[in-house]
C-alpha atoms as a PDB file:
ATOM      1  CA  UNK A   1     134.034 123.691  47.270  1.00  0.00           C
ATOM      2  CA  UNK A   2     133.339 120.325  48.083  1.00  0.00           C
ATOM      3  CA  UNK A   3     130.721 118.738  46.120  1.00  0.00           C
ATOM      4  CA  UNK A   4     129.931 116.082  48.764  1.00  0.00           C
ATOM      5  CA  UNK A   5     128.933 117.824  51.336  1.00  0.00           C
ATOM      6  CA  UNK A   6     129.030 121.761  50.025  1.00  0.00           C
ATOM      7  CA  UNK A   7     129.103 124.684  52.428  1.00  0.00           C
ATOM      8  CA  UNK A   8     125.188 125.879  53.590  1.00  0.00           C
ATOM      9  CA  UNK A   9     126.354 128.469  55.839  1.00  0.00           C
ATOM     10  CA  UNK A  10     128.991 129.958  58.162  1.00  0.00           C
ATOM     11  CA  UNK A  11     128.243 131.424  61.968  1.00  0.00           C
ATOM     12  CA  UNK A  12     130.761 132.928  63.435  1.00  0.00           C
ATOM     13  CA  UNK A  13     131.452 133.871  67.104  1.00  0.00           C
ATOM     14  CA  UNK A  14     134.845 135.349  69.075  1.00  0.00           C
ATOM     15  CA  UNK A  15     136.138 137.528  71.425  1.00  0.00           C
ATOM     16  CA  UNK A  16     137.068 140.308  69.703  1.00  0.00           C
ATOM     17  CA  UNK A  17     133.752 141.391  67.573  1.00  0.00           C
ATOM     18  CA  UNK A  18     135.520 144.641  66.399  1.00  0.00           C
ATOM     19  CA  UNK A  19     139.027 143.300  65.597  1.00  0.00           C
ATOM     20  CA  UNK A  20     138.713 139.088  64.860  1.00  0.00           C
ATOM     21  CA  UNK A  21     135.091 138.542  64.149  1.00  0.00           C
ATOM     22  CA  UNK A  22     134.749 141.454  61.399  1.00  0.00           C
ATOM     23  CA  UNK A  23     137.999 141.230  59.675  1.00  0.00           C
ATOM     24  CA  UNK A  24     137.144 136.409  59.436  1.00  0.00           C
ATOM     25  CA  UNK A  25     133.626 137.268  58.485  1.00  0.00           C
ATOM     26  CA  UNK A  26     134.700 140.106  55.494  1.00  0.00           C
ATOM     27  CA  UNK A  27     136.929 137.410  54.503  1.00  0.00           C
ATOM     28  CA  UNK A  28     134.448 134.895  54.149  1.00  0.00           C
ATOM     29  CA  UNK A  29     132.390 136.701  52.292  1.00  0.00           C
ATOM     30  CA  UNK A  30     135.056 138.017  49.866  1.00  0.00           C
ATOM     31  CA  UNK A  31     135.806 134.349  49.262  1.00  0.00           C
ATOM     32  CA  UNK A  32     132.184 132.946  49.036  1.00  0.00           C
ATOM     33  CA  UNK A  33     129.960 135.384  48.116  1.00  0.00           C
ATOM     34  CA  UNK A  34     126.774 133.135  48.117  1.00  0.00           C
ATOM     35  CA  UNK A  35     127.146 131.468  51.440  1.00  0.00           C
ATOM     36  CA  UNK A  36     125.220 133.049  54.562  1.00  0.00           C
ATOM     37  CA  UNK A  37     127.513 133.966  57.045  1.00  0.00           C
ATOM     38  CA  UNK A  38     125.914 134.335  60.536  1.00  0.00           C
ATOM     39  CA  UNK A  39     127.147 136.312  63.297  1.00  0.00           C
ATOM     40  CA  UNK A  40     125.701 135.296  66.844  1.00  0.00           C
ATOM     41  CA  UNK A  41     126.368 138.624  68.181  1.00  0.00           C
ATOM     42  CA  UNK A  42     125.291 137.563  72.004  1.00  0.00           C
ATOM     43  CA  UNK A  43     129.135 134.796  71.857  1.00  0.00           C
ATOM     44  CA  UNK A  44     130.801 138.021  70.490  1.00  0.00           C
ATOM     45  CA  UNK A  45     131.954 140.623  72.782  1.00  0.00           C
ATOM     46  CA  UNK A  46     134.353 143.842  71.426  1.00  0.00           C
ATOM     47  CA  UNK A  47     136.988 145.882  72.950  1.00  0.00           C
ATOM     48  CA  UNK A  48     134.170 148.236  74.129  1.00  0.00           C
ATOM     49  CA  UNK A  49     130.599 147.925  73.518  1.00  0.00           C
ATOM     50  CA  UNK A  50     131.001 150.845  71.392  1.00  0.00           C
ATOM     51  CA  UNK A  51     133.289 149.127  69.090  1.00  0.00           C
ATOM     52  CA  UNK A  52     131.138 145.971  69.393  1.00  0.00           C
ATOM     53  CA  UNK A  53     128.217 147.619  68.181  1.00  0.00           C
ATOM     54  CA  UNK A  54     130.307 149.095  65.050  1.00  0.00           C
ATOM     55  CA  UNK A  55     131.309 146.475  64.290  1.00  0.00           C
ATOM     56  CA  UNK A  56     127.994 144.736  64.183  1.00  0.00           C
ATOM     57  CA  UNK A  57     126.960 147.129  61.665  1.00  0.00           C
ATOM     58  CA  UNK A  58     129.632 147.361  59.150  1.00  0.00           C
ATOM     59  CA  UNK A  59     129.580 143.314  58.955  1.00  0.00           C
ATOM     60  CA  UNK A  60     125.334 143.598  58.128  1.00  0.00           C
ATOM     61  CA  UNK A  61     126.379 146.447  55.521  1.00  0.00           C
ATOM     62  CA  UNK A  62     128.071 143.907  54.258  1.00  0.00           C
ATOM     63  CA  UNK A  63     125.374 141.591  53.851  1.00  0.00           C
ATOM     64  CA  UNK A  64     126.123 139.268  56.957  1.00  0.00           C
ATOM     65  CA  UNK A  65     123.096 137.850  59.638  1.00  0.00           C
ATOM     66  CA  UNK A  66     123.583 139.347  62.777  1.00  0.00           C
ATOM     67  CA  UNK A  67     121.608 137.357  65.013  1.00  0.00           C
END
């Protein structure tokens, strides 16, 4: 990480909530454990709202902000 100007937090947004937004933000957090990783959920959409809303809740089970 960058010592100059560190990492305070991550948002993420996307088209695919339930295929592109999930899999980046698991990723992320994999990778850096102790940055907040936001998800604006209303500049997300999924492949149905079903899997949009599933997909919502495994990424805050995994300890990211759904805002």
């Amino acid at each position: 990480m960058n010592s100059v100007n560190p990492i305070e937090s991550i948002t993420l947004v996307g088209l695919c909530t339930d295929i592109c937004v999930v899999s980046n933000a698991i990723i992320l957090k994999a990778g850096l454990p102790e940055i907040p990783v936001y998800v604006d959920s209303s500049c997300c959409a999924g492949v149905t709202e079903e899997s949009h809303q599933a997909a919502l809740t495994t990424m805050k089970m995994c300890q990211c902000i759904i805002d």
